[in-house]
C-alpha atoms as a PDB file:
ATOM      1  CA  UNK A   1       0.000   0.000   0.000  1.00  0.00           C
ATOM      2  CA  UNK A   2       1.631   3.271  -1.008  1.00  0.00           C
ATOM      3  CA  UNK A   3       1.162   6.369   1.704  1.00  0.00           C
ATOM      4  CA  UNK A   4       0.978   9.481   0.722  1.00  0.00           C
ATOM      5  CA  UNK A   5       4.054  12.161   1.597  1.00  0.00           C
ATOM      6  CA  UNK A   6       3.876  14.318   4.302  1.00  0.00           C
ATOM      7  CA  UNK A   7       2.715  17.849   3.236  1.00  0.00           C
ATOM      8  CA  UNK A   8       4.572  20.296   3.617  1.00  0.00           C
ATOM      9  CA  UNK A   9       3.998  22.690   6.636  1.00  0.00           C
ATOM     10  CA  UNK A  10       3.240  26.107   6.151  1.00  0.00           C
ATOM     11  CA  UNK A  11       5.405  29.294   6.111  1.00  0.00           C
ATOM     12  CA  UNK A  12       3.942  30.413   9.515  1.00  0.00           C
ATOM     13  CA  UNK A  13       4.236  26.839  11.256  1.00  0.00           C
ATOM     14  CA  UNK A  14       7.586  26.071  10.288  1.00  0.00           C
ATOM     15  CA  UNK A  15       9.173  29.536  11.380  1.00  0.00           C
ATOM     16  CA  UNK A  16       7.286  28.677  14.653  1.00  0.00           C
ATOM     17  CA  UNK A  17       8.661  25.128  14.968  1.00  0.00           C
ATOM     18  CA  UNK A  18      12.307  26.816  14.248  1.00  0.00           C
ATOM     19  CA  UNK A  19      12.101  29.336  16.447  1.00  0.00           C
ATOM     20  CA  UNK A  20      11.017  26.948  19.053  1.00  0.00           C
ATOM     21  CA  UNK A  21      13.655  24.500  18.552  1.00  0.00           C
ATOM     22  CA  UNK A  22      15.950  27.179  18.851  1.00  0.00           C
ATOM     23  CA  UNK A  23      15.354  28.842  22.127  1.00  0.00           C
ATOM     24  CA  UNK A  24      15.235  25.116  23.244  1.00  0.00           C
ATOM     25  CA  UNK A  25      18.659  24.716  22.070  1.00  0.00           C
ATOM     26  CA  UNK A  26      19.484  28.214  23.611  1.00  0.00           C
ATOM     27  CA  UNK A  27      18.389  27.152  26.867  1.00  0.00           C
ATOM     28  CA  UNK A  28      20.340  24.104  26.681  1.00  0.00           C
ATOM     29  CA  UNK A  29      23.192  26.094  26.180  1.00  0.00           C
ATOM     30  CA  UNK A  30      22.694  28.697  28.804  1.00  0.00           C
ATOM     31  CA  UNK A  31      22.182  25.348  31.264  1.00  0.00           C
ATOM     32  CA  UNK A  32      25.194  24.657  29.845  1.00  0.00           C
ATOM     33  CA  UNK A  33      27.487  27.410  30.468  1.00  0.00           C
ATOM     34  CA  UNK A  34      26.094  27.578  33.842  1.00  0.00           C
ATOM     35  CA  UNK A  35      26.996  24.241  35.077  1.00  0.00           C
ATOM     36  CA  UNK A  36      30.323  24.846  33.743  1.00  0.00           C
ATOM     37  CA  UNK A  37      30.379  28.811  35.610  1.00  0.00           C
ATOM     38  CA  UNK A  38      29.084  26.939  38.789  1.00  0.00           C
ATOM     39  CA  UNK A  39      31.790  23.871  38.853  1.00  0.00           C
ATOM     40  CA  UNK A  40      34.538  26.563  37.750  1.00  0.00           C
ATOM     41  CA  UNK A  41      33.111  28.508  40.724  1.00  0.00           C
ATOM     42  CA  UNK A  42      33.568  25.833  43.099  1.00  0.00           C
ATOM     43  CA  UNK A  43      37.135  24.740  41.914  1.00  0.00           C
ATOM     44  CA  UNK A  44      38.951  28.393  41.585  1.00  0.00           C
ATOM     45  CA  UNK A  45      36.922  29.434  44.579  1.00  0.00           C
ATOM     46  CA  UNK A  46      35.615  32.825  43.148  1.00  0.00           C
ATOM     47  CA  UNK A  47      32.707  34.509  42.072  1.00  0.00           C
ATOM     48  CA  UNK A  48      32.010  33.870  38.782  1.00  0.00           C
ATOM     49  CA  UNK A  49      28.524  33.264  38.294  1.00  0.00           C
ATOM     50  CA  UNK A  50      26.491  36.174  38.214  1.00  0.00           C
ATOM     51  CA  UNK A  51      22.640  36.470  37.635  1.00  0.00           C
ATOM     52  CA  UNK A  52      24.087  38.765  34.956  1.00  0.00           C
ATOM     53  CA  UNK A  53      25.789  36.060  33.209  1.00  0.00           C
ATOM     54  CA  UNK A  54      22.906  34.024  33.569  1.00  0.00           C
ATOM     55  CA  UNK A  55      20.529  36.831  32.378  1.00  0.00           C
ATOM     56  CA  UNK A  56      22.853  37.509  29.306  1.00  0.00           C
ATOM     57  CA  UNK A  57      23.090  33.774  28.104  1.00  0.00           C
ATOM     58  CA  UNK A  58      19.293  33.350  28.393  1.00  0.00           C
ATOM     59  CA  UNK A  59      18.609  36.233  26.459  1.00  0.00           C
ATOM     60  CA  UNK A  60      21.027  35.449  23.926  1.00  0.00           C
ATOM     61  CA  UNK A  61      19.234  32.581  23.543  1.00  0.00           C
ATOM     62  CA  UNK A  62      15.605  34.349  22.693  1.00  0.00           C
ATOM     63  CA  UNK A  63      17.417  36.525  20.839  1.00  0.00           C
ATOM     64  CA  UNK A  64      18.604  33.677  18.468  1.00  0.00           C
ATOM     65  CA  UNK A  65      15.107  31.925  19.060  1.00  0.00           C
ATOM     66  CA  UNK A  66      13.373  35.755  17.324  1.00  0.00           C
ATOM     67  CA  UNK A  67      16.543  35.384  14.523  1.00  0.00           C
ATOM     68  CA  UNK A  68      15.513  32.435  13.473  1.00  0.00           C
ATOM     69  CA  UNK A  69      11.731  32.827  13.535  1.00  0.00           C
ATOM     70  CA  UNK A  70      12.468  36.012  11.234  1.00  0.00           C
ATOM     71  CA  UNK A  71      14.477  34.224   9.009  1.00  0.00           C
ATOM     72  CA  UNK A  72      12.509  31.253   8.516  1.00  0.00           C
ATOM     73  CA  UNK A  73       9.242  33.722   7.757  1.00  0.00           C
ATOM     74  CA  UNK A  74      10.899  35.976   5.377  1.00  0.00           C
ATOM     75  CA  UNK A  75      12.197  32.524   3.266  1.00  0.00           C
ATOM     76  CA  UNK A  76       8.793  31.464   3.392  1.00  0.00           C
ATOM     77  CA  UNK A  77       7.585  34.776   1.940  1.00  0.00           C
ATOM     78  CA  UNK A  78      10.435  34.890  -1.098  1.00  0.00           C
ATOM     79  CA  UNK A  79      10.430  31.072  -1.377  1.00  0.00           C
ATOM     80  CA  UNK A  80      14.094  30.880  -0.419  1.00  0.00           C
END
């Protein structure tokens, strides 16, 4: 029995399902570089995790998360 492909998703979904995949790798990576601040922290004995650091790697990552939902809506728009 022969099944029919899967259709193709539309501009709007697939920019949301890349933007989502992205800020969940972004906040993989902020988990991340956190463990590795917090164990450095512990070893060298200083103070090198700061809810700064934290604040600026998590918003990095929406910040990529918006890039790519951008990108992924304006090549659905000019078929690229």
């Amino acid at each position: 029995m022969h099944e029919s492909p899967t259709p193709a998703p539309t501009p709007a979904r697939d920019a949301r399902t890349r933007a989502l995949r992205t800020l969940a790798q972004g906040l993989a990576v902020t988990a991340l570089v956190g463990a590795a601040t917090a164990v450095y922290q512990l070893a060298a004995g200083g103070d090198a995790l700061t809810l700064a650091t934290v604040g600026t790697s998590a918003l990095t990552g929406a910040g990529m998360a918006v890039a790519a939902w951008v990108q992924r809506r304006l090549e659905g728009h000019t078929g690229g």
